[in-house]
N, C-alpha and C. Protein backbone atom coordinates (compact mmCIF):
# COMPACT_ATOMS: atom_id res chain seq x y z
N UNK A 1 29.38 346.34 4.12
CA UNK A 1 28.13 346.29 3.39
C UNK A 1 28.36 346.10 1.90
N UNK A 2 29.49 346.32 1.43
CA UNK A 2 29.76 346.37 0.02
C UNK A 2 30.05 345.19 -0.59
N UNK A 3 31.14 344.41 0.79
CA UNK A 3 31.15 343.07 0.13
C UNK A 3 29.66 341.83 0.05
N UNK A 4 29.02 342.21 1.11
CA UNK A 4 27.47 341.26 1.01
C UNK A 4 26.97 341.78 -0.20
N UNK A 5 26.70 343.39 -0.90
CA UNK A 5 26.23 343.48 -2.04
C UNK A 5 26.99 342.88 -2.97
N UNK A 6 28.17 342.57 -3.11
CA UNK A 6 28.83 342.00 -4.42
C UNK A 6 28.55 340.73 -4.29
N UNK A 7 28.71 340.11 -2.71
CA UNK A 7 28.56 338.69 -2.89
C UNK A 7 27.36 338.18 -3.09
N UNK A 8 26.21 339.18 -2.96
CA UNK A 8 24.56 338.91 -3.51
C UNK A 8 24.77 338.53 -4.90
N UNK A 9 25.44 340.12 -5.71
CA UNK A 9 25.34 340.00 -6.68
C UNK A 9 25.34 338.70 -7.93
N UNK A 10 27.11 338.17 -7.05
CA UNK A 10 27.71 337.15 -7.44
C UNK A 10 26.72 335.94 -7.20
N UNK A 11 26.10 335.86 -6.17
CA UNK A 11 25.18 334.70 -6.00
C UNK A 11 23.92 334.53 -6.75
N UNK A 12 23.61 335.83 -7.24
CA UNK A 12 21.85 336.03 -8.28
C UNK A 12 22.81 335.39 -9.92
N UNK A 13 23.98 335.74 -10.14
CA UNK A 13 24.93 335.47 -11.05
C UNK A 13 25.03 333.46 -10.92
N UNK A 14 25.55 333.27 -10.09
CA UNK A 14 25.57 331.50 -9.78
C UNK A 14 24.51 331.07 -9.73
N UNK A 15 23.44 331.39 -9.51
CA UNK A 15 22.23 330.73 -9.03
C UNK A 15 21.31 330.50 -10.97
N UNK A 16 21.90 331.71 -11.81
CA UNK A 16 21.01 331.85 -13.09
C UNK A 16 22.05 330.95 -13.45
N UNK A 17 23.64 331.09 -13.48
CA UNK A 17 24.45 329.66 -14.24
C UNK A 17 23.86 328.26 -14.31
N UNK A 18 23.91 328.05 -12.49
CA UNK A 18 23.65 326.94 -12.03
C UNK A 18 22.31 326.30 -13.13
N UNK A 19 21.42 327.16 -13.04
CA UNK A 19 20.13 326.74 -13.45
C UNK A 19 19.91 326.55 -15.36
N UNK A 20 21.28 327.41 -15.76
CA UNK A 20 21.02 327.26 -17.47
C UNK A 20 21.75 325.56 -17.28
N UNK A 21 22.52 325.45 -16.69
CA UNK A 21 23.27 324.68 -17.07
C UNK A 21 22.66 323.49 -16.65
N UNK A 22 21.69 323.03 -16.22
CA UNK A 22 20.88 322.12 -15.20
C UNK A 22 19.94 321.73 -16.27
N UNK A 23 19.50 323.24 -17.32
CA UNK A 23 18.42 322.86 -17.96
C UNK A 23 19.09 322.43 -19.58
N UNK A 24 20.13 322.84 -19.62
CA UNK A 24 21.13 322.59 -21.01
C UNK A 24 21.27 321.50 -21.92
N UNK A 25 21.06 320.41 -21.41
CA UNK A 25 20.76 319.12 -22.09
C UNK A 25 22.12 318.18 -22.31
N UNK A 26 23.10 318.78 -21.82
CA UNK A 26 24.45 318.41 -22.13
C UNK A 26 24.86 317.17 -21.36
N UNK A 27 25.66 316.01 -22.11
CA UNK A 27 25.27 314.50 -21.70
C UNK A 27 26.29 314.77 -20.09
N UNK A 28 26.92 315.59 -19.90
CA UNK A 28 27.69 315.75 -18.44
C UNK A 28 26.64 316.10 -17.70
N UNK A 29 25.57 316.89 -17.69
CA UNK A 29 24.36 316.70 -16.92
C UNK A 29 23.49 316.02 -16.82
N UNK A 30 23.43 315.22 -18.02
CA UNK A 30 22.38 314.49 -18.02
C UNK A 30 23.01 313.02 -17.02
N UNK A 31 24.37 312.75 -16.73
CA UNK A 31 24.84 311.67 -15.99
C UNK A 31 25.08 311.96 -15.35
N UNK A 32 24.69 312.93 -14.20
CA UNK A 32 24.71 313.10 -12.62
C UNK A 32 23.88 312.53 -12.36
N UNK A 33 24.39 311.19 -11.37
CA UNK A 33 23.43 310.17 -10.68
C UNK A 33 22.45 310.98 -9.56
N UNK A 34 22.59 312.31 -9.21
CA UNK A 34 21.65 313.06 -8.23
C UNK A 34 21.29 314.03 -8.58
N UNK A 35 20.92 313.89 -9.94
CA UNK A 35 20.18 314.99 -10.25
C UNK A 35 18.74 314.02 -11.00
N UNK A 36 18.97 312.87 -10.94
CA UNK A 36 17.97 312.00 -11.59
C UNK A 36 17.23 311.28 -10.64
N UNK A 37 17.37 311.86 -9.09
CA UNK A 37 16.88 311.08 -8.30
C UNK A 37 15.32 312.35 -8.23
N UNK A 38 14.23 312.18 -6.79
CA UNK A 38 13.24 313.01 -6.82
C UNK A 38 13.65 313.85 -5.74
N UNK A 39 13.78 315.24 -6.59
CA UNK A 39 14.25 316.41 -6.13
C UNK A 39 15.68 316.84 -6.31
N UNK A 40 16.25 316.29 -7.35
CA UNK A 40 17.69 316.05 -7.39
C UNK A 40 18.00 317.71 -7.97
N UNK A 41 17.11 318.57 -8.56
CA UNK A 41 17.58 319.79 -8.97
C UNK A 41 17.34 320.74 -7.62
N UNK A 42 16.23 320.55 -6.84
CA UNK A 42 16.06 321.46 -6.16
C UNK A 42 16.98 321.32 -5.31
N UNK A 43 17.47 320.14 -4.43
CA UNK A 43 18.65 319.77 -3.99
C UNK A 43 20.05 320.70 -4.22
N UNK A 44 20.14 320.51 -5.89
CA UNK A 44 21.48 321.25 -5.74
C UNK A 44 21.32 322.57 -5.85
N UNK A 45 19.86 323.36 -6.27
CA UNK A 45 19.96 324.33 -6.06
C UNK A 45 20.06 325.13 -4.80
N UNK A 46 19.66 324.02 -3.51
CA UNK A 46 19.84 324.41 -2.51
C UNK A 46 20.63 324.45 -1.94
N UNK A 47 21.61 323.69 -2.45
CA UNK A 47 23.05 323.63 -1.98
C UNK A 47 24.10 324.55 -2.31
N UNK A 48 23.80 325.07 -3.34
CA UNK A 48 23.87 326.05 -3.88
C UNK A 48 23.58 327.71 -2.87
N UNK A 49 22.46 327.48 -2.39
CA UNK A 49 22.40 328.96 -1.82
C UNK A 49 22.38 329.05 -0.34
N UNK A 50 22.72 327.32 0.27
CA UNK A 50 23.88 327.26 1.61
C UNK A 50 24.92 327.82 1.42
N UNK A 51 25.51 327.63 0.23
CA UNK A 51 26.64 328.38 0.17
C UNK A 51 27.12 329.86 0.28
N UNK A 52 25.66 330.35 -0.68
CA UNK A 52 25.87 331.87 -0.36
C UNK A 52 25.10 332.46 0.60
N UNK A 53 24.84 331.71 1.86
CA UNK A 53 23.91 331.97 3.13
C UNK A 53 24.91 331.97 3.68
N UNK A 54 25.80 330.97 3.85
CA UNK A 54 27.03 330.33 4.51
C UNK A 54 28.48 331.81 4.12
N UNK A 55 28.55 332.16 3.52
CA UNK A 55 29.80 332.99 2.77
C UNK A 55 29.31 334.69 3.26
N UNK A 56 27.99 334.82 2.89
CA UNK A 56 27.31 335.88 3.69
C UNK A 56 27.52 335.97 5.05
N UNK A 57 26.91 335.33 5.67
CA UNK A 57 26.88 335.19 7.50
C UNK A 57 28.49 335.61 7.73
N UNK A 58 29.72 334.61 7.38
CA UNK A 58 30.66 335.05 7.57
C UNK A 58 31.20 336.36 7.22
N UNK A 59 30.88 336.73 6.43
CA UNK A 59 31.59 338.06 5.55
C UNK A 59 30.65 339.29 6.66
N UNK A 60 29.39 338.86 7.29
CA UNK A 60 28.71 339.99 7.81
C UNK A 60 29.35 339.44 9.25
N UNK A 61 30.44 338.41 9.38
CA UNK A 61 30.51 338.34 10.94
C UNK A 61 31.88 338.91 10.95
N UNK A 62 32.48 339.50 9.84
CA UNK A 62 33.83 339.89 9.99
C UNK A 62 35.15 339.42 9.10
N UNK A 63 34.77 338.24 8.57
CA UNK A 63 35.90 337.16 7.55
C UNK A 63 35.71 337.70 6.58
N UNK A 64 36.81 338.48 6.10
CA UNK A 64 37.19 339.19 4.55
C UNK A 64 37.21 337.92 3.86
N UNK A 65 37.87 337.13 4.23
CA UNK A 65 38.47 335.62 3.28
C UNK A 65 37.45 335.02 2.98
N UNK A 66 36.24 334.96 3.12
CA UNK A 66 35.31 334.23 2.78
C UNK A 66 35.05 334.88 1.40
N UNK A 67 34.27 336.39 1.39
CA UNK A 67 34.29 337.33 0.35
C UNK A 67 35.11 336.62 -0.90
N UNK A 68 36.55 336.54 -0.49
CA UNK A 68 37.78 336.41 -1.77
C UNK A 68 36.99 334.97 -2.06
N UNK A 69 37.02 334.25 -1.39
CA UNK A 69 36.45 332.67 -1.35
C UNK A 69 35.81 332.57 -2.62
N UNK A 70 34.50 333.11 -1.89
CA UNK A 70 33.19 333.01 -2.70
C UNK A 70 33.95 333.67 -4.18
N UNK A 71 34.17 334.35 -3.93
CA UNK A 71 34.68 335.37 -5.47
C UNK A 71 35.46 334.25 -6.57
N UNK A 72 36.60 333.40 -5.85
CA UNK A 72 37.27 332.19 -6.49
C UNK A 72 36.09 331.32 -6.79
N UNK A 73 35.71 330.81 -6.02
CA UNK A 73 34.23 330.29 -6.71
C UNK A 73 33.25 330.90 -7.45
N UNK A 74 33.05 331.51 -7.91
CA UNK A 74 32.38 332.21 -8.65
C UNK A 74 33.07 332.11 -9.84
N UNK A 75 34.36 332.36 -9.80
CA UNK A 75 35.00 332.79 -11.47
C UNK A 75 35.41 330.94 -11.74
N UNK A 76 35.49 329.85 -10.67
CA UNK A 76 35.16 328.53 -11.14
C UNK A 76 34.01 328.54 -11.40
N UNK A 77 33.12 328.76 -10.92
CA UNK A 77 31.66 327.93 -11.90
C UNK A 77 31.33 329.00 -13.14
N UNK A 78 32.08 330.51 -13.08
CA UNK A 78 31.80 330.70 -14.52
C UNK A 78 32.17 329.85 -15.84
N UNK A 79 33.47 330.05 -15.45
CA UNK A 79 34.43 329.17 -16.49
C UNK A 79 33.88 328.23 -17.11
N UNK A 80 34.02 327.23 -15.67
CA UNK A 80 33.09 325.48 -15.89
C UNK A 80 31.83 325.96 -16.75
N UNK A 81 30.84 326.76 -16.56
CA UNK A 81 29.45 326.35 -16.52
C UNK A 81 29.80 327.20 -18.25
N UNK A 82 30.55 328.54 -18.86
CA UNK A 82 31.03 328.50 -20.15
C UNK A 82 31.39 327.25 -20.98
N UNK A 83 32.04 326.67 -20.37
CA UNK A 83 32.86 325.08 -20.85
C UNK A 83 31.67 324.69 -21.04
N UNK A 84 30.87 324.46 -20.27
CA UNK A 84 29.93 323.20 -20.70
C UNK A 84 28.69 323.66 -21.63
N UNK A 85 28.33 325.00 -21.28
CA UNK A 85 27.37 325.53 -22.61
C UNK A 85 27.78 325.75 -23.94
N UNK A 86 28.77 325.86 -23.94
CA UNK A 86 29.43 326.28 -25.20
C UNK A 86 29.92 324.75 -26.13
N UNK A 87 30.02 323.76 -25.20
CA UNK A 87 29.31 322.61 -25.56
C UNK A 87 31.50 322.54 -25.96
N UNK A 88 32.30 322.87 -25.20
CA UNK A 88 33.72 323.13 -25.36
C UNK A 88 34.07 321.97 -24.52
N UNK A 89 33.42 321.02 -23.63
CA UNK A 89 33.47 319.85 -23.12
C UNK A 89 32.55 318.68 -23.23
């Protein structure tokens, strides 16, 4: 139960990145060819929380490794999504 609460946590955490960084203005977002199509944000935000539907289910079906998974991903899109607000790329 502890790891689905962290990996919530971590996901309410990715989901507010995802979304500063979407709205940020930064010319690396602004040239994603699918985010300029119709629906191209809600898209990745949804793809986005397959992931932590997807990492959940497993972690509640028994796979510790998913948990660590998600966790490695998480401290990548912090990083990245720092890099790119901070305007450091």
């Amino acid at each position: 139960m502890m790891a689905l609460t962290v990996l919530f946590l971590l996901g309410i955490g990715n989901f507010a990145l995802h979304r500063a960084v979407l709205e940020c203005g930064h010319p690396l977002v602004r040239q994603a060819p699918w985010l300029r199509i119709p629906h191209g944000i809600r898209i990745s935000l949804g793809l986005e929380y397959l992931v932590l539907v997807g990492c959940m289910l497993m972690v509640a079906a028994g796979s510790a490794g998913w948990a660590w998974g998600y966790g490695a991903y998480s401290l990548f899109n912090g990083f990245s999504g720092w890099l790119i607000l901070s305007r450091r790329i």
